[in-house]
PDB file of N, CA and C in Angstrom:
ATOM      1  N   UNK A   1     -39.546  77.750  76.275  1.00  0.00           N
ATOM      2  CA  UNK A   1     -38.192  78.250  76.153  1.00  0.00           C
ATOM      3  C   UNK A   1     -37.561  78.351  77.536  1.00  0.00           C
ATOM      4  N   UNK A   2     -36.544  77.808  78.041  1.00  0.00           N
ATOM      5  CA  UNK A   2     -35.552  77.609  79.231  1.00  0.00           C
ATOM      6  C   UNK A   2     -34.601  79.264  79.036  1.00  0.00           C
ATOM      7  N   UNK A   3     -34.802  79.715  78.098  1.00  0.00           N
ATOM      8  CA  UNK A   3     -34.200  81.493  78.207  1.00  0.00           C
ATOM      9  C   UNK A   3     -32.642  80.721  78.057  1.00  0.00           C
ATOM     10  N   UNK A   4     -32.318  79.771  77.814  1.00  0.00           N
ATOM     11  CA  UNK A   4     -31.069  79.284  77.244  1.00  0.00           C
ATOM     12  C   UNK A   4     -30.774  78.961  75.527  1.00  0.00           C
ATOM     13  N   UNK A   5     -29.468  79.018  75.592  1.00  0.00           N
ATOM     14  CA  UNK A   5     -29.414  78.712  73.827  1.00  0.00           C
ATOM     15  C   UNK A   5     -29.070  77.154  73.672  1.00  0.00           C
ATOM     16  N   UNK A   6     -29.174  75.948  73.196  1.00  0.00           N
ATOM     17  CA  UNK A   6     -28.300  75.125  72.994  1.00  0.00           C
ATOM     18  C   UNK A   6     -26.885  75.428  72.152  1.00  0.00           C
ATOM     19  N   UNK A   7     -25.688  74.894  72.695  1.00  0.00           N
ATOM     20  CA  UNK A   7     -24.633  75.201  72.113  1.00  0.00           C
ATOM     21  C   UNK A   7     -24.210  74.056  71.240  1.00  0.00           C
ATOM     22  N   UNK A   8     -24.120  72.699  72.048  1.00  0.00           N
ATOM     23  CA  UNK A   8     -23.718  71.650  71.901  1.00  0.00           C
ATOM     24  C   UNK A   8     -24.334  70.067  72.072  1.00  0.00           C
ATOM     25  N   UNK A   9     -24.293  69.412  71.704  1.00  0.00           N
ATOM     26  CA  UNK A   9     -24.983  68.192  71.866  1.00  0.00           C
ATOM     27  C   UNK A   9     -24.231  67.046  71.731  1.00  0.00           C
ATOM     28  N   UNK A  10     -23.643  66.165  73.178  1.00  0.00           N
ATOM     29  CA  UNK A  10     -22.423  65.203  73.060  1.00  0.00           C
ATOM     30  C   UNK A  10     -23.025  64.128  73.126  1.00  0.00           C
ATOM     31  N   UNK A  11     -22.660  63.129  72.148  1.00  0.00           N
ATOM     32  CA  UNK A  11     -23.365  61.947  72.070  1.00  0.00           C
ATOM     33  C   UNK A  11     -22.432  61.424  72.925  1.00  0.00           C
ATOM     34  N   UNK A  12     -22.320  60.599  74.268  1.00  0.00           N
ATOM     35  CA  UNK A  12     -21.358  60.170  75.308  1.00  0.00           C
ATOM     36  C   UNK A  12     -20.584  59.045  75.830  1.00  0.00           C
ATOM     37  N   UNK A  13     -21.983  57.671  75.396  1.00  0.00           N
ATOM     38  CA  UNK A  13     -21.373  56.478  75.636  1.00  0.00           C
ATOM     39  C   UNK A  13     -22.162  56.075  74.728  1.00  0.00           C
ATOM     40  N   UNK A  14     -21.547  54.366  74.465  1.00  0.00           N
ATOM     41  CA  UNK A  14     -22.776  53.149  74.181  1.00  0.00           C
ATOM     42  C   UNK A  14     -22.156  52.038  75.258  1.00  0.00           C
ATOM     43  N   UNK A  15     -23.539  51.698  75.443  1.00  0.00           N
ATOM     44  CA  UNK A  15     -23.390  50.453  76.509  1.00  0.00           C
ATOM     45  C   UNK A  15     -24.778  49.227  76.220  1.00  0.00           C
ATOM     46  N   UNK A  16     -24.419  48.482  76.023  1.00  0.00           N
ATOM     47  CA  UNK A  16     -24.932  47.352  75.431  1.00  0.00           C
ATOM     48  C   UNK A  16     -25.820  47.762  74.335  1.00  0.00           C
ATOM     49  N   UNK A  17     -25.641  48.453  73.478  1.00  0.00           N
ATOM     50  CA  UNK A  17     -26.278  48.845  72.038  1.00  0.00           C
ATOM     51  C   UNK A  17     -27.266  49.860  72.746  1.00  0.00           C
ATOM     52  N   UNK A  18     -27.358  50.414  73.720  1.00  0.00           N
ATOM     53  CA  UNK A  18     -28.131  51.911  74.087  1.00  0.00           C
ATOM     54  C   UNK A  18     -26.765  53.215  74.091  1.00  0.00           C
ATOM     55  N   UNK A  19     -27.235  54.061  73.346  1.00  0.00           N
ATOM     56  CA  UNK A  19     -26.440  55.186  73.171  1.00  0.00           C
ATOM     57  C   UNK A  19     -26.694  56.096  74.324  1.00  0.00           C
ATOM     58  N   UNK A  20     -26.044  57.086  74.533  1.00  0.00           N
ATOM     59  CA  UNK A  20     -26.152  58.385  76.145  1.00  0.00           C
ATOM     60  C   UNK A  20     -25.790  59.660  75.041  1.00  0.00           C
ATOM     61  N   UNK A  21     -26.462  60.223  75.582  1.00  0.00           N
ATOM     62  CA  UNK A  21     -26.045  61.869  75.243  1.00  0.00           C
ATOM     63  C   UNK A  21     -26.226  62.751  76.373  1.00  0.00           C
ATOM     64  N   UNK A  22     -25.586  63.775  76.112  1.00  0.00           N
ATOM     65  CA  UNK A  22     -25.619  64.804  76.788  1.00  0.00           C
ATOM     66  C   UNK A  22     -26.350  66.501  76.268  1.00  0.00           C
ATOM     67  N   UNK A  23     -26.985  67.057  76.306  1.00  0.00           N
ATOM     68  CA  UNK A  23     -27.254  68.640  76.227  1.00  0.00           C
ATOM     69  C   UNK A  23     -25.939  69.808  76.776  1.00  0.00           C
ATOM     70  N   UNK A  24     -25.613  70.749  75.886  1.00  0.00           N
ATOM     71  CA  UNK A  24     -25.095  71.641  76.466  1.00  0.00           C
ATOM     72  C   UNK A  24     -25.504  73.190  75.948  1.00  0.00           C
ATOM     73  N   UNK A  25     -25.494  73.649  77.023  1.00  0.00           N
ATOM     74  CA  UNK A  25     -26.006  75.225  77.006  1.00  0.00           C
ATOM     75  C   UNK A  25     -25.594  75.784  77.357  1.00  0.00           C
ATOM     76  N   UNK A  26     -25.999  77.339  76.872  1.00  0.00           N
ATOM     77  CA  UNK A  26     -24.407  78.465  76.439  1.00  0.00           C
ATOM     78  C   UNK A  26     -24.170  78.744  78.180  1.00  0.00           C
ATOM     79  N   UNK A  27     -24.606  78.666  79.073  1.00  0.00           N
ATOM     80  CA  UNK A  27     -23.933  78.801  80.378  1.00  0.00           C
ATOM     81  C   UNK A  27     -23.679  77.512  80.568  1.00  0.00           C
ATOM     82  N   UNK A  28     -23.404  76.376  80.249  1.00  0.00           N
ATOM     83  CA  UNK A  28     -22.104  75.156  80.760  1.00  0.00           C
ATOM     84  C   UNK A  28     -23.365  74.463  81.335  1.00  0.00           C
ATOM     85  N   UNK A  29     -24.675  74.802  81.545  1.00  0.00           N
ATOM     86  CA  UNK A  29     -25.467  73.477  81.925  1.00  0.00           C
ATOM     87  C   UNK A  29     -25.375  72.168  80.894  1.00  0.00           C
ATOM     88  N   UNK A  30     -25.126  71.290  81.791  1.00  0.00           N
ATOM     89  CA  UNK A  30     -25.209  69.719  80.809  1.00  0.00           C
ATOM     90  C   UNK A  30     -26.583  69.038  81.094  1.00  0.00           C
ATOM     91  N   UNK A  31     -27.180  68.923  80.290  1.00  0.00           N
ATOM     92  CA  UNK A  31     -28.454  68.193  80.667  1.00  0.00           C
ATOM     93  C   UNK A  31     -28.507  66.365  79.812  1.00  0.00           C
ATOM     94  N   UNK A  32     -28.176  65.174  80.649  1.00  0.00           N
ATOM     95  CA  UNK A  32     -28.638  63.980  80.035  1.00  0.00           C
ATOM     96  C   UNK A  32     -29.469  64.338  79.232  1.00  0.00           C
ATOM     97  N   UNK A  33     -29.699  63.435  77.735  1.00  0.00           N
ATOM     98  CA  UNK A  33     -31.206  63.239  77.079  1.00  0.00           C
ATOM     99  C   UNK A  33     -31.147  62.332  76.155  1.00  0.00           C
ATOM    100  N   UNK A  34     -32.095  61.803  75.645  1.00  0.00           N
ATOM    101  CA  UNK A  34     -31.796  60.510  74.889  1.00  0.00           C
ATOM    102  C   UNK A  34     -31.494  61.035  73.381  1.00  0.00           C
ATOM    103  N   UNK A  35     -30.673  60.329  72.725  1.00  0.00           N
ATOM    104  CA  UNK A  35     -29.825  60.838  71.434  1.00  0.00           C
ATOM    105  C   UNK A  35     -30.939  60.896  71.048  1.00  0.00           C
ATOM    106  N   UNK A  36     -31.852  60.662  70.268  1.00  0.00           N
ATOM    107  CA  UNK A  36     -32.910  60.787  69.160  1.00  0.00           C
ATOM    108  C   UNK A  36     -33.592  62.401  69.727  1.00  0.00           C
ATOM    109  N   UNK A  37     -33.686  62.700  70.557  1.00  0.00           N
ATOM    110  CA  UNK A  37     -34.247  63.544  71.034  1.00  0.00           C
ATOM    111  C   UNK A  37     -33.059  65.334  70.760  1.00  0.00           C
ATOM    112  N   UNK A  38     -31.792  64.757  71.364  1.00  0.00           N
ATOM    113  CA  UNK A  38     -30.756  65.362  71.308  1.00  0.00           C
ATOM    114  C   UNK A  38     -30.417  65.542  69.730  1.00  0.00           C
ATOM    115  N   UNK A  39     -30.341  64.294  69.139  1.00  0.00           N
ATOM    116  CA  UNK A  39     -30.030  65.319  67.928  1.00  0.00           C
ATOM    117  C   UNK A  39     -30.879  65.729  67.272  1.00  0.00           C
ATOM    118  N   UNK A  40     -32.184  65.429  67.116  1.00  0.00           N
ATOM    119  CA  UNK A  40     -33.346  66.421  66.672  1.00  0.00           C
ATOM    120  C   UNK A  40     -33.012  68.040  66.839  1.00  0.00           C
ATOM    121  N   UNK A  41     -32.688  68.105  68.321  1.00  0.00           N
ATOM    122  CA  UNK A  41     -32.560  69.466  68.760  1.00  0.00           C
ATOM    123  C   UNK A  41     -31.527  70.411  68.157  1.00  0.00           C
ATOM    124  N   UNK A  42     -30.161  69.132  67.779  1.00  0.00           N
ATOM    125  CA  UNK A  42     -29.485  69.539  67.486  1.00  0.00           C
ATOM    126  C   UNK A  42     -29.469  69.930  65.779  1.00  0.00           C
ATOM    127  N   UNK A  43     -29.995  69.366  65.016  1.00  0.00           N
ATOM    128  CA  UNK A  43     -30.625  69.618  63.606  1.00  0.00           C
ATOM    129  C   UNK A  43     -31.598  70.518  63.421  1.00  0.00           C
ATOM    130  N   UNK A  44     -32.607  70.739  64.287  1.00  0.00           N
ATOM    131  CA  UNK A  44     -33.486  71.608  64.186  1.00  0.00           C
ATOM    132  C   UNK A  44     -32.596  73.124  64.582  1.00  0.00           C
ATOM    133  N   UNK A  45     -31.529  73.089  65.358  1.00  0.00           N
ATOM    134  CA  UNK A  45     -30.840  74.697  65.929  1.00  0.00           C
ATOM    135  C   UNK A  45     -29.285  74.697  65.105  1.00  0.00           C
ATOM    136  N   UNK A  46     -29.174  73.839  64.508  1.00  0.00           N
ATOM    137  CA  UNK A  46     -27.565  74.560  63.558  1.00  0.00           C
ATOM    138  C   UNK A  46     -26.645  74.358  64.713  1.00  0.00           C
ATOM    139  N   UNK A  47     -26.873  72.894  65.947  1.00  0.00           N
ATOM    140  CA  UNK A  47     -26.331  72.860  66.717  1.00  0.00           C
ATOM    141  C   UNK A  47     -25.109  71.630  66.771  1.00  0.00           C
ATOM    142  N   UNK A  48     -23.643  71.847  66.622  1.00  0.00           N
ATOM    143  CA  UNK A  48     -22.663  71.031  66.728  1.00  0.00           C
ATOM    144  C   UNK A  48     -22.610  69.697  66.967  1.00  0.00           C
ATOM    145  N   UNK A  49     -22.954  68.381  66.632  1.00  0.00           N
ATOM    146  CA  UNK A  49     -22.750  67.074  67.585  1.00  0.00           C
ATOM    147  C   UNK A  49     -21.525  66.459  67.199  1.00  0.00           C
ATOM    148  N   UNK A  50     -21.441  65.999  68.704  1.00  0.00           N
ATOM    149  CA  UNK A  50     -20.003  65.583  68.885  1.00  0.00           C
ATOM    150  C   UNK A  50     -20.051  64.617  69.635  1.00  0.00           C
ATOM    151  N   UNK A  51     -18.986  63.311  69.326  1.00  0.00           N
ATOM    152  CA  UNK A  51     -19.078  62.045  69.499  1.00  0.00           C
ATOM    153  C   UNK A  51     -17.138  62.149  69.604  1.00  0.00           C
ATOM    154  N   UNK A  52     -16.999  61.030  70.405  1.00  0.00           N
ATOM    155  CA  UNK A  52     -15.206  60.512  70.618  1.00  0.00           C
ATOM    156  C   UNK A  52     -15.033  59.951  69.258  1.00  0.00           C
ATOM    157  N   UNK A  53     -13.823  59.785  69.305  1.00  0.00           N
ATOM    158  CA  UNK A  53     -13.377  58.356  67.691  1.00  0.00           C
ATOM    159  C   UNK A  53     -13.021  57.465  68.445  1.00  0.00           C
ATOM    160  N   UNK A  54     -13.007  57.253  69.791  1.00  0.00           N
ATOM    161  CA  UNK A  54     -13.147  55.935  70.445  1.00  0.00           C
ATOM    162  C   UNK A  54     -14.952  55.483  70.169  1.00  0.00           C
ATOM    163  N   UNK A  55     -15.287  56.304  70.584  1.00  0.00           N
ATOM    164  CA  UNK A  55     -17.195  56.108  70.554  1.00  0.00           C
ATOM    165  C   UNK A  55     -17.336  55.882  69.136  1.00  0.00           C
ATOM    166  N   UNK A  56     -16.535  56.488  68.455  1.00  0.00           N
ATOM    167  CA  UNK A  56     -17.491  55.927  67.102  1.00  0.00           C
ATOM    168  C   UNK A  56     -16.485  55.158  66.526  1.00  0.00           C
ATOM    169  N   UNK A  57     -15.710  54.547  66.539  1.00  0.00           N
ATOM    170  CA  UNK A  57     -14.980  53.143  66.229  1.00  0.00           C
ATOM    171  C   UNK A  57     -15.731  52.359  67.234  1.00  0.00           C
ATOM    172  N   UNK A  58     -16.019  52.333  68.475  1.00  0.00           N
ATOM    173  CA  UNK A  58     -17.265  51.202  68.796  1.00  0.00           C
ATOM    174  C   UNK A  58     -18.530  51.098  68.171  1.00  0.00           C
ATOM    175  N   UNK A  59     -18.787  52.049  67.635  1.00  0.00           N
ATOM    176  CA  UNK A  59     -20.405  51.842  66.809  1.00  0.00           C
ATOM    177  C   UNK A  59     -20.028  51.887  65.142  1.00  0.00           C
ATOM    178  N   UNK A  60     -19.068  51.939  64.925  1.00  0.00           N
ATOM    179  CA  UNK A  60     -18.956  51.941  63.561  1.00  0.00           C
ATOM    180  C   UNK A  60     -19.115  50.316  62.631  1.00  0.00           C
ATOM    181  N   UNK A  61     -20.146  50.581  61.441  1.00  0.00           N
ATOM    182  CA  UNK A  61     -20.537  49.436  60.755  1.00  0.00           C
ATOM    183  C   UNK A  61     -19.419  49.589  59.754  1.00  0.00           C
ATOM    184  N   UNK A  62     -18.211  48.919  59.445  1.00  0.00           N
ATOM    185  CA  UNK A  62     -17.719  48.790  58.265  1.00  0.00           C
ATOM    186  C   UNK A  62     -18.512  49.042  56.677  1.00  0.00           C
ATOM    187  N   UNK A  63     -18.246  49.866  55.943  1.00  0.00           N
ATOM    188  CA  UNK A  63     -19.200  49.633  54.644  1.00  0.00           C
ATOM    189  C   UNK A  63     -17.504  48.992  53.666  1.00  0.00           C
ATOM    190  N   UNK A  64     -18.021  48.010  52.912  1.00  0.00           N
ATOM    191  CA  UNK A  64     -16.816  47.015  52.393  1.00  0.00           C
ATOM    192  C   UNK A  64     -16.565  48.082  51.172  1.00  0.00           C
ATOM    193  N   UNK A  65     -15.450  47.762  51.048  1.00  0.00           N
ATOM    194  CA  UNK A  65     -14.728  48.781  49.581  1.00  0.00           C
ATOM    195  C   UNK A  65     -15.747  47.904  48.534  1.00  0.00           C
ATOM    196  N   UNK A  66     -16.015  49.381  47.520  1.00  0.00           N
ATOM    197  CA  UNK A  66     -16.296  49.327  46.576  1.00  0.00           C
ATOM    198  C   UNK A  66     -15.482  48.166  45.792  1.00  0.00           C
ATOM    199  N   UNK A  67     -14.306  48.309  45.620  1.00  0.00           N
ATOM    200  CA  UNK A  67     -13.553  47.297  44.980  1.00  0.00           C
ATOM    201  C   UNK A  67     -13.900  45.980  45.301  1.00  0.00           C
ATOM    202  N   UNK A  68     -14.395  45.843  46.665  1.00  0.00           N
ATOM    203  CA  UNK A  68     -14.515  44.451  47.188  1.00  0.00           C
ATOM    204  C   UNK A  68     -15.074  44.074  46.603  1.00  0.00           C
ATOM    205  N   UNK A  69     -16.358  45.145  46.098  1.00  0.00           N
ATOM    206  CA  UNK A  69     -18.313  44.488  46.259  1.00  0.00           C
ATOM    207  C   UNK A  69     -17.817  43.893  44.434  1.00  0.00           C
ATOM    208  N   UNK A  70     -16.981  44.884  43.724  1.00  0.00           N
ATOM    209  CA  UNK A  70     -16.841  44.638  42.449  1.00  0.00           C
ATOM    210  C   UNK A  70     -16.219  43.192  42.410  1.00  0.00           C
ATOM    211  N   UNK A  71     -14.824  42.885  43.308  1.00  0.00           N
ATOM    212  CA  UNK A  71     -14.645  41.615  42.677  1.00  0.00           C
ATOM    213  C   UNK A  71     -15.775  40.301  42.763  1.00  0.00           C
ATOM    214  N   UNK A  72     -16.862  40.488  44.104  1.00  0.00           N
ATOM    215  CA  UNK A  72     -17.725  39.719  44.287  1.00  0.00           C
ATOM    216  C   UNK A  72     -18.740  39.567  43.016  1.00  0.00           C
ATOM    217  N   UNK A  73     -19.210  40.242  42.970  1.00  0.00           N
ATOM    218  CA  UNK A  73     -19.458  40.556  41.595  1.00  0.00           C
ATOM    219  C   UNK A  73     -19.526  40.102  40.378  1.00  0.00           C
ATOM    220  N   UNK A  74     -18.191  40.398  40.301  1.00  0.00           N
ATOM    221  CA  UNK A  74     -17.352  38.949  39.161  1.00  0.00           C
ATOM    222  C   UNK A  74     -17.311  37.707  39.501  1.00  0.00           C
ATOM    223  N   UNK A  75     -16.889  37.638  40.770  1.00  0.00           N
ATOM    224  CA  UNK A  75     -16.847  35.977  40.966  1.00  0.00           C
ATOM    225  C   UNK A  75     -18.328  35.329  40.471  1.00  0.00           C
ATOM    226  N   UNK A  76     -19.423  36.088  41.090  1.00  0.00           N
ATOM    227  CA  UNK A  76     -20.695  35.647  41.085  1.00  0.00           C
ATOM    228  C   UNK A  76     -21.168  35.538  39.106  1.00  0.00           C
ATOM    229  N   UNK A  77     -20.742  36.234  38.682  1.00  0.00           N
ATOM    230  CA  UNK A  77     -20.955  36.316  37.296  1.00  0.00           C
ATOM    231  C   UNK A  77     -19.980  35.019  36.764  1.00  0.00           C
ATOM    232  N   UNK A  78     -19.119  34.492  36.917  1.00  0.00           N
ATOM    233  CA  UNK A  78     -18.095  33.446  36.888  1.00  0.00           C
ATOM    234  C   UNK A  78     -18.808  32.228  36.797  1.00  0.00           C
ATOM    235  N   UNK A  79     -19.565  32.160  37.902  1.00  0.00           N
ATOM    236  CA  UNK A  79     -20.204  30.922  38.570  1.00  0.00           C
ATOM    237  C   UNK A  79     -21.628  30.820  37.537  1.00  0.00           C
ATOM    238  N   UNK A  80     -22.230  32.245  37.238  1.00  0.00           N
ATOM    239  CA  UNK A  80     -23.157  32.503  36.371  1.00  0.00           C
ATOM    240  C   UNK A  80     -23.443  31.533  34.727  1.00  0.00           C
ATOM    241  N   UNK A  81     -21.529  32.122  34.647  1.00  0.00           N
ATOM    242  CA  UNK A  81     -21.607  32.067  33.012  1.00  0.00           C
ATOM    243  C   UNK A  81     -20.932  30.144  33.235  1.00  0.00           C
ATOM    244  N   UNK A  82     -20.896  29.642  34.307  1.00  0.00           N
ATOM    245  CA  UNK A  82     -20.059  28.117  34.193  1.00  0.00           C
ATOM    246  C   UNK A  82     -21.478  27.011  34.588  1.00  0.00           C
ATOM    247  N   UNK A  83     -22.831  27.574  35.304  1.00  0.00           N
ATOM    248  CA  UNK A  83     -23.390  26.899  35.560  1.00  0.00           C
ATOM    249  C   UNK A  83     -24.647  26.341  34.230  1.00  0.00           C
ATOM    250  N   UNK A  84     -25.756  25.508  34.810  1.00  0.00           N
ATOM    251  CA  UNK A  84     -26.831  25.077  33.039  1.00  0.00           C
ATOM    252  C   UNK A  84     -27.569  25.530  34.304  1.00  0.00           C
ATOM    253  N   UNK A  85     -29.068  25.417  33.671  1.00  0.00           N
ATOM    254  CA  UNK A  85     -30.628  24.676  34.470  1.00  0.00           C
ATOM    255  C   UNK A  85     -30.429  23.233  34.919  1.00  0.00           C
ATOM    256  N   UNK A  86     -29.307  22.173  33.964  1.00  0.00           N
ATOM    257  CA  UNK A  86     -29.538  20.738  33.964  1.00  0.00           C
ATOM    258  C   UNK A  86     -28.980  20.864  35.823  1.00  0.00           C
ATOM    259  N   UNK A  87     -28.399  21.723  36.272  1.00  0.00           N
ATOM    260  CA  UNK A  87     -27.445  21.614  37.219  1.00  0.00           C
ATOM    261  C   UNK A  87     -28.258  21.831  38.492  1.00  0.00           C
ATOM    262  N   UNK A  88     -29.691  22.446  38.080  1.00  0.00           N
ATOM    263  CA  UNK A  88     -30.491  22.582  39.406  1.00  0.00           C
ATOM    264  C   UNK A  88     -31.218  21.162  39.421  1.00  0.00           C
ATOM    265  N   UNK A  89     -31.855  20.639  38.804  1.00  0.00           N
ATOM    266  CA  UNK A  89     -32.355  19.263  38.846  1.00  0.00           C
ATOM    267  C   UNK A  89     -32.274  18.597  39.877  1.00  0.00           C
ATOM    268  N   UNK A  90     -33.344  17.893  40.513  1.00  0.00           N
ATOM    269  CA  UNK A  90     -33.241  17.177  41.318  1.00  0.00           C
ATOM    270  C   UNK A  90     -32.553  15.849  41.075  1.00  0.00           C
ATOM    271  N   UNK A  91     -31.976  15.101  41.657  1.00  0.00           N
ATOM    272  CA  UNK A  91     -31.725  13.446  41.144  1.00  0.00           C
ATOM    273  C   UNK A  91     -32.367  12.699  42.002  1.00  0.00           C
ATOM    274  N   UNK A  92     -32.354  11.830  41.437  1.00  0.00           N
ATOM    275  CA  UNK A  92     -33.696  10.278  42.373  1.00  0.00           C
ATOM    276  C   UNK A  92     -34.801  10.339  41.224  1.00  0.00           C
ATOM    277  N   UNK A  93     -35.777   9.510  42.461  1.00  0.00           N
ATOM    278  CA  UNK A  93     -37.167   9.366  41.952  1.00  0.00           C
ATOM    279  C   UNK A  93     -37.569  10.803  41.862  1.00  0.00           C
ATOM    280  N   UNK A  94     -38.462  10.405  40.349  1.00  0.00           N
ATOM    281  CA  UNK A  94     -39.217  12.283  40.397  1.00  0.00           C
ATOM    282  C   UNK A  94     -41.204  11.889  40.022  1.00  0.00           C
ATOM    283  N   UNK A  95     -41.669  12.460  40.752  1.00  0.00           N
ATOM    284  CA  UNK A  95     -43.194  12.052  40.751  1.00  0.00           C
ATOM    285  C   UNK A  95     -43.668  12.868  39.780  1.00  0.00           C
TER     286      UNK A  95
END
């Protein structure tokens, strides 16, 4: 025990797909530490993490609308109900 509390835990940059964090404690010490570590700490203590919406519009994975995945979906069922077996067949010589 450092006789400190954690307050805060700032996830800070990404730079070439490595993330930065920061530690913060209830007297304003900032301590670097690597996110996996940081937010452990921060899950294990009921402790705040906080990231920019610049920082996380750079790491953000799009998840596609539901609606999308549905019309795909259909299309694929389309193609389903229009195709045979005769249609996988090879053509040529067959040994």
């Amino acid at each position: 025990s450092l006789g400190r509390s954690l307050t805060e835990v700032h996830i800070t940059d990404l730079e070439e797909g490595v993330f930065y964090s920061n530690l913060v404690f209830d007297d304003g010490t900032t301590v670097s530490a690597r996110p996996s570590d940081a937010i452990a700490l921060a899950l294990r203590t009921g402790t705040t993490i906080f990231a920019t919406e610049e920082l996380l519009d750079t790491a953000a994975i799009l998840i596609p609308d539901e609606e999308e995945d549905e019309d795909e979906v259909e299309k694929f069922r389309e193609f389903l109900d229009q195709i045979s077996p005769e249609d996988f067949q090879a053509e040529g010589p067959q040994s």
